[in-house]
N, C-alpha and C. Protein backbone atom coordinates (compact mmCIF):
# COMPACT_ATOMS: atom_id res chain seq x y z
N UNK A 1 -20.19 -39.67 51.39
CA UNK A 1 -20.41 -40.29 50.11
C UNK A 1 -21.61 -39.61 49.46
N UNK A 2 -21.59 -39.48 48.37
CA UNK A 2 -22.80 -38.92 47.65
C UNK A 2 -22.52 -39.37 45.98
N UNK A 3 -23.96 -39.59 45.41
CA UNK A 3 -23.56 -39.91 44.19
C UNK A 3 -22.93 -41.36 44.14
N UNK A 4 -23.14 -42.26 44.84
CA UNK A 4 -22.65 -43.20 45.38
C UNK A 4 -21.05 -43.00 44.55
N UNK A 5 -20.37 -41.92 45.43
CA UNK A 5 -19.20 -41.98 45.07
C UNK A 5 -18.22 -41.84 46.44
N UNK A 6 -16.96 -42.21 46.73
CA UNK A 6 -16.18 -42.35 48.17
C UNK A 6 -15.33 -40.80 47.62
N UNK A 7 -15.05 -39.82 48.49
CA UNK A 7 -13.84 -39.08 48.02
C UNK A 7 -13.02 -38.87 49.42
N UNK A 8 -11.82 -39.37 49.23
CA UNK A 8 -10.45 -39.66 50.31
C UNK A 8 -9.88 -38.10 49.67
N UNK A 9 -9.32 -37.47 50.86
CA UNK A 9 -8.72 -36.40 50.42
C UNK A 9 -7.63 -36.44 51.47
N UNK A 10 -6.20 -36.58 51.36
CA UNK A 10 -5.11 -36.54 51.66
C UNK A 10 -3.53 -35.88 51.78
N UNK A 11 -3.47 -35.13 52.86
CA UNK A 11 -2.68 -34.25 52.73
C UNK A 11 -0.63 -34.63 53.22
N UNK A 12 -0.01 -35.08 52.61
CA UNK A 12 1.17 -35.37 52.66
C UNK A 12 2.47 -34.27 53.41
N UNK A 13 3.28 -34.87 54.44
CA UNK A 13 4.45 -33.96 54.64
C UNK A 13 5.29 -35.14 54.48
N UNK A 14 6.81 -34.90 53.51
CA UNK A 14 7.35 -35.71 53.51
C UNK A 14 8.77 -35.71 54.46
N UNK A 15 8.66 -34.58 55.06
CA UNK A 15 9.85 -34.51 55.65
C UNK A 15 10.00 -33.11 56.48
N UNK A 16 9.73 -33.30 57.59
CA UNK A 16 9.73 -32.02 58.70
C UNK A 16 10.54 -30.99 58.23
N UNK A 17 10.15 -29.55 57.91
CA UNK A 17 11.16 -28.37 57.52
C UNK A 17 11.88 -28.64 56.16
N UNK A 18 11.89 -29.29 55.25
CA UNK A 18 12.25 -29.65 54.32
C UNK A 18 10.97 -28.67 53.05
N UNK A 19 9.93 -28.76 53.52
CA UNK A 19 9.67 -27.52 52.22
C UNK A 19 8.67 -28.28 51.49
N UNK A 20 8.58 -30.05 51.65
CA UNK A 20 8.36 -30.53 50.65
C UNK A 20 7.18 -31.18 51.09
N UNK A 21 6.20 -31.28 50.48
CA UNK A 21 4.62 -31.77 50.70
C UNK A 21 3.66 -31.20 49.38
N UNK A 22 2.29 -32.31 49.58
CA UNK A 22 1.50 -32.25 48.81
C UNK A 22 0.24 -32.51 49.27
N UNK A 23 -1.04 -32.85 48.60
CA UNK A 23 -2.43 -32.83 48.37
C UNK A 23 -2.86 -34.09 47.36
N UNK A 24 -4.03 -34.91 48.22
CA UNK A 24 -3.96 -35.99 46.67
C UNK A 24 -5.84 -36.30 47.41
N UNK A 25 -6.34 -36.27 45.97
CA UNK A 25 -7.85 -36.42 46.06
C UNK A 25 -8.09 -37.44 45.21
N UNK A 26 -8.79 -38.60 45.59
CA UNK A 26 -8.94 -39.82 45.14
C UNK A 26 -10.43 -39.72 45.15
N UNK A 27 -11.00 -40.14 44.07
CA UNK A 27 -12.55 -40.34 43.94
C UNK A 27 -12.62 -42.01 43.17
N UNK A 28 -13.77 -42.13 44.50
CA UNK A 28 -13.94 -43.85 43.89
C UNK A 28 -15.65 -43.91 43.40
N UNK A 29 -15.96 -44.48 42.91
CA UNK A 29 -17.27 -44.96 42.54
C UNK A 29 -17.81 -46.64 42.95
N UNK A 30 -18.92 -46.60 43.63
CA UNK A 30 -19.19 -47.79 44.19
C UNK A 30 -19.76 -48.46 42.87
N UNK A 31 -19.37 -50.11 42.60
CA UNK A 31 -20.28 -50.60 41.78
C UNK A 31 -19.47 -51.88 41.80
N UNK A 32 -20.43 -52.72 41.19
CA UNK A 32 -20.33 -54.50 41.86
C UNK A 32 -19.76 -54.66 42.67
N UNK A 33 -20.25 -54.22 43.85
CA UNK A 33 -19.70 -54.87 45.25
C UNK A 33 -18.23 -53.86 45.60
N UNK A 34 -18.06 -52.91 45.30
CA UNK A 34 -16.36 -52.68 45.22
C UNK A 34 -16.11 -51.35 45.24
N UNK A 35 -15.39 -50.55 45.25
CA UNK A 35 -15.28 -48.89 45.13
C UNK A 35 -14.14 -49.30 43.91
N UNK A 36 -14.44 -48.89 42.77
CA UNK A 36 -13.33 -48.30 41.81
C UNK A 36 -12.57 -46.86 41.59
N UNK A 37 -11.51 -46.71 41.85
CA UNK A 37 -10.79 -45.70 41.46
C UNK A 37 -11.60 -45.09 39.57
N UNK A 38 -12.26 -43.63 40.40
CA UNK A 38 -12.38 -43.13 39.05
C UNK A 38 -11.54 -41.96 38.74
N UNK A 39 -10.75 -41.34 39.84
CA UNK A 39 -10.70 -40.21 39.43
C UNK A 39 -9.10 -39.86 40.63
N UNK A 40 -8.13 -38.50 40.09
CA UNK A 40 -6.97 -38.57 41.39
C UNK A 40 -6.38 -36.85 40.84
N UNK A 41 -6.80 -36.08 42.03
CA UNK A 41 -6.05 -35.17 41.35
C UNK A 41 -4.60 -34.93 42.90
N UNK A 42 -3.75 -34.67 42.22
CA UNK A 42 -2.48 -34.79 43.18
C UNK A 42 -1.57 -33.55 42.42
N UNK A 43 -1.29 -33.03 43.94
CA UNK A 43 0.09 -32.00 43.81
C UNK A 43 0.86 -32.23 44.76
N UNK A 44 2.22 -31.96 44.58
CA UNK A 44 3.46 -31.86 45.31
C UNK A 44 4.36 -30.96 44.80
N UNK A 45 4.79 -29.98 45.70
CA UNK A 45 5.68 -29.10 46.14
C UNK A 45 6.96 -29.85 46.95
N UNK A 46 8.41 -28.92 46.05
CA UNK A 46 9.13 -29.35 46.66
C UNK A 46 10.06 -27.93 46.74
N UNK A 47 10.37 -27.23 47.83
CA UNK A 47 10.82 -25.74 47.47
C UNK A 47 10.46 -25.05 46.51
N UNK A 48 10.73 -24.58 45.24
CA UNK A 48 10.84 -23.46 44.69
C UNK A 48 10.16 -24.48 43.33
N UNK A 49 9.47 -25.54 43.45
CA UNK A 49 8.90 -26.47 42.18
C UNK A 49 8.05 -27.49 42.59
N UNK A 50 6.88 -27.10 42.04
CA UNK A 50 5.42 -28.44 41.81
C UNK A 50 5.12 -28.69 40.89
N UNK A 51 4.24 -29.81 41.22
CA UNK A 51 4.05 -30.76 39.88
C UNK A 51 2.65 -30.86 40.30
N UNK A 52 1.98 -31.54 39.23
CA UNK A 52 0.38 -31.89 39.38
C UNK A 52 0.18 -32.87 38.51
N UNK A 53 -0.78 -33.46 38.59
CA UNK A 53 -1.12 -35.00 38.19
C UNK A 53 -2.84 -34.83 38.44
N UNK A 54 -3.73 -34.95 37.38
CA UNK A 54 -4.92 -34.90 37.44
C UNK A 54 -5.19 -36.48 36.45
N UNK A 55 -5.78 -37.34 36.82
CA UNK A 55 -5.80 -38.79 36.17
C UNK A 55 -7.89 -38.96 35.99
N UNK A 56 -7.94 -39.13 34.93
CA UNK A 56 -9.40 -39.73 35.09
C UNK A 56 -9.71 -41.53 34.34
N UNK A 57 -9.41 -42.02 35.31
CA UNK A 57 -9.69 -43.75 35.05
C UNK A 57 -10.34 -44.07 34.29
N UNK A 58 -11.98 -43.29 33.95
CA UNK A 58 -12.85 -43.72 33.15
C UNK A 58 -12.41 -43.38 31.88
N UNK A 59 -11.75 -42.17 31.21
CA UNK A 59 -11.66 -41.70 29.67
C UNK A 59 -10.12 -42.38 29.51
N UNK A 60 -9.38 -43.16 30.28
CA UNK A 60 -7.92 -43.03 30.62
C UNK A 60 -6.65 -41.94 30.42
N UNK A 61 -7.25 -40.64 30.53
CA UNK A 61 -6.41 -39.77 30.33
C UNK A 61 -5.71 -39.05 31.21
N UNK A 62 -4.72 -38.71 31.38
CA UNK A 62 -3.95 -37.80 32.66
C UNK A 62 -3.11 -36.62 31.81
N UNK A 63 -2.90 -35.87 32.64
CA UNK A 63 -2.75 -34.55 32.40
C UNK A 63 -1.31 -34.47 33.60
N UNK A 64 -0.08 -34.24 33.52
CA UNK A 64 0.80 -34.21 34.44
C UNK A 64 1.89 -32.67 33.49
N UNK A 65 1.79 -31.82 35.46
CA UNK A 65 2.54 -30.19 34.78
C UNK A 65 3.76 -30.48 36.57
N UNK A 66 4.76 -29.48 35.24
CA UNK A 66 5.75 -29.29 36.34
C UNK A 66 6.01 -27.96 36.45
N UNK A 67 6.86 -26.88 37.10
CA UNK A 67 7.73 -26.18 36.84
C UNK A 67 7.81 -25.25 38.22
N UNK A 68 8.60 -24.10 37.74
CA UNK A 68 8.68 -23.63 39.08
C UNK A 68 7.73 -22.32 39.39
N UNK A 69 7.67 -22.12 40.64
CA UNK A 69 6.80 -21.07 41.53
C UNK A 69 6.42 -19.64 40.29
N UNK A 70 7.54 -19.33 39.64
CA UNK A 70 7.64 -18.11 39.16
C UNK A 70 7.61 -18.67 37.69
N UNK A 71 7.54 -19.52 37.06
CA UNK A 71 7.54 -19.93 35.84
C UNK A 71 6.31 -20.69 35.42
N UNK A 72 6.24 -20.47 33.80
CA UNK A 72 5.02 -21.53 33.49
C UNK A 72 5.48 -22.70 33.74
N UNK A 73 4.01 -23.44 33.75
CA UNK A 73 4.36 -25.00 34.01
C UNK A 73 4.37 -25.62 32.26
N UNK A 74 5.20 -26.59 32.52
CA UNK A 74 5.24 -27.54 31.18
C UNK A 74 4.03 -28.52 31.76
N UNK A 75 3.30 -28.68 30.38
CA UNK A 75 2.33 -29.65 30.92
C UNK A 75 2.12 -30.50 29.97
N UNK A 76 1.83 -31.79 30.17
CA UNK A 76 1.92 -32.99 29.01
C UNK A 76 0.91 -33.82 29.38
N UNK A 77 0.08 -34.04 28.42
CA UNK A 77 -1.16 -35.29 28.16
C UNK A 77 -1.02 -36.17 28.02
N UNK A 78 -1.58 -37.18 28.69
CA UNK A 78 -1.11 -39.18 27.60
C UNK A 78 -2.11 -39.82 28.23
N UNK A 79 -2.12 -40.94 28.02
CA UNK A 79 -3.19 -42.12 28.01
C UNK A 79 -2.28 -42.72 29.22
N UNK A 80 -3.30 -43.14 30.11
CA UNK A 80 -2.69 -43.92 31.26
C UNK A 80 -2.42 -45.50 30.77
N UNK A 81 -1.60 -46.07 31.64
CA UNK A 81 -1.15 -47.41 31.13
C UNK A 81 -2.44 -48.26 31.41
N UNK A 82 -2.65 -49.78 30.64
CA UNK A 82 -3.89 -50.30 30.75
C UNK A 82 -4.34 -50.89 31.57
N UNK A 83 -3.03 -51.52 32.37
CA UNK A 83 -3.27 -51.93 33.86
C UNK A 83 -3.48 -50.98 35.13
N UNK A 84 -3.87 -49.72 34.79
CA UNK A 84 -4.12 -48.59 35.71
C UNK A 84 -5.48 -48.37 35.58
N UNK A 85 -5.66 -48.74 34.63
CA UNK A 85 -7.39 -48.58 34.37
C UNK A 85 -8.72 -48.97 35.09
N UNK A 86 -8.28 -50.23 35.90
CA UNK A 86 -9.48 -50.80 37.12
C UNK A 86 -8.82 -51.15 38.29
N UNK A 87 -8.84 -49.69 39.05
CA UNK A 87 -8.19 -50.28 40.34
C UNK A 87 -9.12 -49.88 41.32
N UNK A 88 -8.81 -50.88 42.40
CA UNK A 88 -10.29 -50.70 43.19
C UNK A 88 -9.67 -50.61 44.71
N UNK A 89 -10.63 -50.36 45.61
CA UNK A 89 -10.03 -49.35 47.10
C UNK A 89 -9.30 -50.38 48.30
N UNK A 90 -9.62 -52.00 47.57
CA UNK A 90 -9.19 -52.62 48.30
C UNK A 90 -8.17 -53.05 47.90
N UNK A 91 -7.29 -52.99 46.66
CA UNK A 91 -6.01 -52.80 46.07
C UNK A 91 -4.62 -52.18 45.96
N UNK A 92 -5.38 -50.71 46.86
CA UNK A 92 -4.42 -49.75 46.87
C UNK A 92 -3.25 -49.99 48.40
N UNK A 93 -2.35 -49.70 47.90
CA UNK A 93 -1.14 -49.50 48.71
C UNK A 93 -1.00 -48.42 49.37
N UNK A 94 -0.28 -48.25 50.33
CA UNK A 94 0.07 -46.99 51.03
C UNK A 94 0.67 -45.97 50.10
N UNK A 95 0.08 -44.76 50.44
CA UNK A 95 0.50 -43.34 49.71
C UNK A 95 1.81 -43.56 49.14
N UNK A 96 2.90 -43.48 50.43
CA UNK A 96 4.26 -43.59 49.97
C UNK A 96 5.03 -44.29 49.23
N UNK A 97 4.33 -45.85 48.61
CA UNK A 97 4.63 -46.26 48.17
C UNK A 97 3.90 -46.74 46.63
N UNK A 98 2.80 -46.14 46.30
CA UNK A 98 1.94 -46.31 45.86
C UNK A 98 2.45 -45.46 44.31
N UNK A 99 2.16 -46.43 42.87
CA UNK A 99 3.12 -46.01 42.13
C UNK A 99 2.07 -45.22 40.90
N UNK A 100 2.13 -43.65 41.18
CA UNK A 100 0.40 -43.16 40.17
C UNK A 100 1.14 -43.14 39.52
N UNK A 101 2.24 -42.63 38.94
CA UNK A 101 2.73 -42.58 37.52
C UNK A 101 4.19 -42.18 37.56
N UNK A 102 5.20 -42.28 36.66
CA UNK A 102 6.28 -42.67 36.68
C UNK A 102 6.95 -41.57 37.01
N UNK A 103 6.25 -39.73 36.13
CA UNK A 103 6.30 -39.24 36.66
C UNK A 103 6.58 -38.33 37.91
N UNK A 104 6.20 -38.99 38.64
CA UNK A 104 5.85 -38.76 40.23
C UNK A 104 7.25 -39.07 41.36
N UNK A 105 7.06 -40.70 40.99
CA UNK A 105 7.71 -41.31 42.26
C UNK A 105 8.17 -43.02 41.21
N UNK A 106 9.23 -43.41 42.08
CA UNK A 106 9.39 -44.77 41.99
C UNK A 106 8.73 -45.69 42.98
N UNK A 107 8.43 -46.99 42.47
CA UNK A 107 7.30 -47.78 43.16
C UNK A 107 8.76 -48.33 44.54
N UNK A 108 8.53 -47.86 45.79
CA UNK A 108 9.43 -47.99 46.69
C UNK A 108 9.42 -49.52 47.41
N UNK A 109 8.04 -49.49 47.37
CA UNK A 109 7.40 -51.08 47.76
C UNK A 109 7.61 -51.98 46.82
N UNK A 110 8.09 -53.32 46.68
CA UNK A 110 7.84 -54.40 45.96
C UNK A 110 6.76 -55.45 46.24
């Protein structure tokens, strides 16, 4: 911890020999009692195409690119949704089911 900040850094395989895995860096900030999600940068590879997802909680902006190995990436800006905005370390769900943006993944967990 430094900066009274937590950073979880997490490396994903989703499926033995399948090709497909990623990287996801979560930065929290301690304050009233709590670690808040400030910050998430995440990639996933799946064969011959990755994506990236860089989110900053505090300005609510994310930045999400796709495309393939040999091609530019398409990349698109937006405002995160408003209930994404204060989430804190004792809130979060497991990776796999855990829903950063629509983007990404479907929320698998109910």
């Amino acid at each position: 911890m430094r900066h009274w900040q937590l950073h979880v850094l997490l490396h994903h395989e989703f499926a033995c020999g399948s090709g497909t895995g990623g990287d996801s860096k979560f930065v929290f900030r301690y304050q009233d009692g709590r670690f808040r999600l400030i910050g998430l940068d995440a990639s996933f590879a799946a064969r011959d195409t990755d994506r990236t997802l860089s989110v900053n909680y505090l300005t609510g902006k994310q930045i999400f690119a796709s495309g393939n190995f040999d091609d530019e990436k398409m990349e698109r800006k937006s405002d995160i949704p408003e209930q994404k905005k204060h989430i804190y370390l004792d809130q979060i769900k497991p990776a796999y089911c855990y829903d950063l943006s629509d983007s990404f993944s479907e929320n698998k967990c109910k």
